[in-house]
Protein backbone atom coordinates (compact mmCIF):
# COMPACT_ATOMS: atom_id res chain seq x y z
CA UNK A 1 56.45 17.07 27.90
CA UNK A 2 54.50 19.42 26.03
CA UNK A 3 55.29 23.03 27.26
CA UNK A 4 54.56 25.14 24.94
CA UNK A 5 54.14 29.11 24.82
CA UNK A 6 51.21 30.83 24.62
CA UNK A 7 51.50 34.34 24.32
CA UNK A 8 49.12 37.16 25.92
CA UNK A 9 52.11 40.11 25.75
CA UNK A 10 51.21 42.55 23.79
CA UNK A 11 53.66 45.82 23.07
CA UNK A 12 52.49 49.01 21.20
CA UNK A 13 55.45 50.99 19.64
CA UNK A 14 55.55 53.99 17.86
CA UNK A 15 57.39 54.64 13.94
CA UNK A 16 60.61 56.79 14.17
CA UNK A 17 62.82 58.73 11.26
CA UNK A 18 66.43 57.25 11.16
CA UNK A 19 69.51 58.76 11.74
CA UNK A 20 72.38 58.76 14.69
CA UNK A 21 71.23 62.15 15.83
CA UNK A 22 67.36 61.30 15.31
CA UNK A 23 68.03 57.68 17.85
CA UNK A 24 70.24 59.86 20.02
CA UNK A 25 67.34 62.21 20.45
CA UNK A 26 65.08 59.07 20.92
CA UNK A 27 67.03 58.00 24.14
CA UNK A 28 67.19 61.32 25.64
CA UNK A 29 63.37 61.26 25.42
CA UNK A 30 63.44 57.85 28.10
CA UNK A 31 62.27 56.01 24.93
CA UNK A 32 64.06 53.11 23.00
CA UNK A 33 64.80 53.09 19.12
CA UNK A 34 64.71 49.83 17.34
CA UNK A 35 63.84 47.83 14.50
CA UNK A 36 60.79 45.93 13.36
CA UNK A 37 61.91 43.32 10.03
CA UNK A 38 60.17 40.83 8.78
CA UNK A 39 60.81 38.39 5.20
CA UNK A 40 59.96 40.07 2.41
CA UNK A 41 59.40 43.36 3.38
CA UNK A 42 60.99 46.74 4.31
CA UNK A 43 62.11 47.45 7.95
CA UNK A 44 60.33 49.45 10.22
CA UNK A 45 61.83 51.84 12.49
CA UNK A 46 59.88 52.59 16.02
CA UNK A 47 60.66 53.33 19.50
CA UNK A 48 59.01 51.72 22.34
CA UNK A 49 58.78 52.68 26.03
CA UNK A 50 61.74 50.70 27.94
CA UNK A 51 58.72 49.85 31.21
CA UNK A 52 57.14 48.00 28.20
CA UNK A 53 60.08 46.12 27.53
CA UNK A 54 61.39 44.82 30.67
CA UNK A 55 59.06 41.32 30.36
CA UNK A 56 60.75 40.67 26.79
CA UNK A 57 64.06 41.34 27.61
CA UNK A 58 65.18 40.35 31.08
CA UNK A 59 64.21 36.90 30.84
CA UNK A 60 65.36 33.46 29.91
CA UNK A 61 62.61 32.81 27.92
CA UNK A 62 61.65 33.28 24.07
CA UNK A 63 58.55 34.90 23.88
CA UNK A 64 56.12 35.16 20.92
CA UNK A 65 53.94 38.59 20.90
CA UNK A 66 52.07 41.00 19.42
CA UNK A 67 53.22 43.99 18.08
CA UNK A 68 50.92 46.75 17.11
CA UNK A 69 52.72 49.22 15.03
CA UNK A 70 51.92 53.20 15.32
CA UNK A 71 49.13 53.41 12.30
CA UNK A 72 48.13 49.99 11.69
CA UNK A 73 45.41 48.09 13.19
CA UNK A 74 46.53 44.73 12.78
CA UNK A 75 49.06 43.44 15.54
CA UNK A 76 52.04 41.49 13.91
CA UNK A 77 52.99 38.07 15.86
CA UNK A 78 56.87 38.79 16.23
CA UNK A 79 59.91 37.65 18.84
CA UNK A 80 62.86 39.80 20.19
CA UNK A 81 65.37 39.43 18.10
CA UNK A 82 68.57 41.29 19.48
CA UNK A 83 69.08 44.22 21.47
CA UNK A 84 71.75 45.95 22.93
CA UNK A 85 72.56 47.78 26.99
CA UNK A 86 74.45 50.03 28.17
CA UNK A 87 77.56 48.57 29.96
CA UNK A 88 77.37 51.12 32.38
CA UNK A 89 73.47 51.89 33.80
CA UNK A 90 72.18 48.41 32.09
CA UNK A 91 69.72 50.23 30.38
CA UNK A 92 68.28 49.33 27.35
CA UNK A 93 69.97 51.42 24.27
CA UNK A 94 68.92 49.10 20.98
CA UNK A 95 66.00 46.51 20.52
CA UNK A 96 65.54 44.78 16.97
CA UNK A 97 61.99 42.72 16.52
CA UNK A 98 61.73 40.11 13.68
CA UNK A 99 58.27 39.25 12.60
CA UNK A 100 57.07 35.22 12.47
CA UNK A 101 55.23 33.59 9.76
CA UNK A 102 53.17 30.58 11.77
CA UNK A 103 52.75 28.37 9.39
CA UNK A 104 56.45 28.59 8.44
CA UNK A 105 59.65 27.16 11.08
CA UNK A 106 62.43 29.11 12.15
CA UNK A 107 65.49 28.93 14.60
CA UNK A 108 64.94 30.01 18.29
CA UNK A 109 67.49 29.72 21.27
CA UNK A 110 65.78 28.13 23.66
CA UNK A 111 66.63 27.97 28.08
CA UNK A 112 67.25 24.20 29.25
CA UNK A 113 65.75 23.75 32.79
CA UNK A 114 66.75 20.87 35.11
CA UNK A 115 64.09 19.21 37.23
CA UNK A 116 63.49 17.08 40.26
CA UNK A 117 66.64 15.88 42.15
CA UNK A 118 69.49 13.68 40.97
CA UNK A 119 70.11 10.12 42.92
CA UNK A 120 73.42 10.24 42.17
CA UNK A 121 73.55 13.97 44.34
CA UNK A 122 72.03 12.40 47.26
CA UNK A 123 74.43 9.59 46.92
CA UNK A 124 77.54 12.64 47.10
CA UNK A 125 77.82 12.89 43.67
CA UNK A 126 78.33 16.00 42.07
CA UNK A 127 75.72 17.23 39.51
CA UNK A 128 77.38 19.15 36.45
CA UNK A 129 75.21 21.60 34.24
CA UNK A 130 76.64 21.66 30.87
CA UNK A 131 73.99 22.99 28.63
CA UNK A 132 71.91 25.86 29.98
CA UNK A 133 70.46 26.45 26.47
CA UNK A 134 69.77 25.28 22.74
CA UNK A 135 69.22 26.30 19.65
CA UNK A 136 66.02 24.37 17.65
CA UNK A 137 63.95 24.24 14.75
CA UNK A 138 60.42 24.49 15.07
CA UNK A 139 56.68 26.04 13.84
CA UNK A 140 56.15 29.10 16.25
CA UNK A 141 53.02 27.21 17.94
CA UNK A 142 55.25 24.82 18.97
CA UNK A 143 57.97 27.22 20.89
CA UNK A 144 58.44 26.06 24.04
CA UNK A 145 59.41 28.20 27.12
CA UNK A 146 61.85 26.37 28.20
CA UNK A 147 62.97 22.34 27.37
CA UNK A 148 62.79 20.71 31.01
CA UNK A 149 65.08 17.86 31.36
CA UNK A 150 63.88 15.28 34.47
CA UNK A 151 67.09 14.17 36.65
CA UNK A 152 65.77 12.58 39.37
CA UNK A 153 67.11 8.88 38.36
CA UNK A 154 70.53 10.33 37.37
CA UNK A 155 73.15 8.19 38.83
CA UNK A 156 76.82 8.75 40.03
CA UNK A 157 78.56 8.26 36.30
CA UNK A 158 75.71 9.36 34.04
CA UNK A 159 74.83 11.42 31.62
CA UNK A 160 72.01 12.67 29.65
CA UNK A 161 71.83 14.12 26.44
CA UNK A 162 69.94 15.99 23.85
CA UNK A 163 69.17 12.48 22.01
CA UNK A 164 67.58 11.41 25.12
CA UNK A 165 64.82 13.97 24.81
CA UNK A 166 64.24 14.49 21.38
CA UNK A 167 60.81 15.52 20.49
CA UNK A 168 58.00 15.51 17.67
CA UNK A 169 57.59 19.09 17.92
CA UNK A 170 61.02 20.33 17.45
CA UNK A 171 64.57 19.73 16.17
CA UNK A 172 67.86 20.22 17.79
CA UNK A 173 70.70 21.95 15.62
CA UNK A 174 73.59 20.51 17.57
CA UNK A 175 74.74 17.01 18.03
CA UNK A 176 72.64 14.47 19.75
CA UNK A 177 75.21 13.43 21.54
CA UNK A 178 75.74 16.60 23.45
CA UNK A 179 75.21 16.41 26.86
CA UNK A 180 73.07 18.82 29.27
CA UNK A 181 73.63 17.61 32.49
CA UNK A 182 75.81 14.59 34.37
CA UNK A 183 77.00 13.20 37.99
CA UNK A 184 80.13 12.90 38.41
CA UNK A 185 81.89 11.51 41.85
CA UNK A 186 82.76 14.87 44.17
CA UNK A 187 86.34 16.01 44.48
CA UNK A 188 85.89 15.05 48.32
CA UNK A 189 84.50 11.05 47.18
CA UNK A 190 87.69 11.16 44.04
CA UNK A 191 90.28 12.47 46.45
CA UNK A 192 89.72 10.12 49.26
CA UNK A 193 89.58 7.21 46.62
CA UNK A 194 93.00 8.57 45.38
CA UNK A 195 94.56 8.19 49.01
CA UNK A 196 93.20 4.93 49.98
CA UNK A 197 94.53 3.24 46.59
């Protein structure tokens, strides 16, 4: 299934000095210091409004945007990174933006979504989520939102697994044989089976 991103976001941030004190003084302004890097040339410090980056952050998505750097016109195409909260108020201390080359592939962690329901659930099975997300190789045009995975004619005993939805697009950098999701009998089904044998 082709589900693939196509970004409108757009986030305007502002360039910054560096320093402890200087990103110390950022924070106590309500704005958050970070990092814009990109292949082949030097980082960028900025700091960004945190409003602004609620959409990239608390989400299970990968998102592809635009970044439009304080003094240039030209928005860069670029992806979150890594950022940091604090473990107290949540709040958003650290962000670090990597510009994306589209015409070159890269490694992005990806959210696995299950859809539909299992026949093997309605049967009294119990439905086991082992992989909630993956890390693949792809062109950025190609970045999905998330990789849905169809268990509707999952059956008490099954399995499915990342070699059963491989796709032209991307490429998985863990085993095929990994599995995302199976049905397995309930404890209630197992221990009744146990007593009656």
């Amino acid at each position: 299934m082709r589900n693939f991103y196509m970004n409108q976001l757009q986030l305007n941030v502002k360039r910054r000095n560096t320093g402890k004190q200087i990103a110390k003084r950022i924070r106590k302004d309500g704005l958050v210091p970070g990092i814009f890097y990109t292949k082949g040339s030097e980082p960028i410090p900025v700091s960004a409004e945190p409003l602004a980056l609620r959409p990239l952050i608390y989400t299970k998505e990968t998102k592809i945007f635009d970044i439009i750097i304080e003094g240039e016109k030209t928005p860069k195409q670029c992806i979150v990174r890594d950022f940091t909260l604090d473990p107290v108020t949540d709040k958003i201390t650290h962000i670090d933006f990597m510009g994306i080359d589209t015409s070159h592939k890269m490694n992005f962690e990806v959210p696995i979504v299950l859809k539909g329901q299992s026949v093997g659930v309605k049967e009294g099975g119990l439905l086991q989520h082992l992989l909630h997300k993956v890390e693949i190789n792809c062109l950025p045009i190609h970045l999905p939102k998330s990789i849905e995975v169809d268990i509707t004619n999952l059956k008490i005993g099954q399995s499915i697994t990342l070699k059963n939805i491989i796709s032209e697009y991307y490429t998985f950098l863990i085993p095929l044989d990994t599995q995302i999701v199976s049905c397995t009998h309930s404890r209630l089904v197992a221990k009744g089976t146990t007593e009656n044998s």
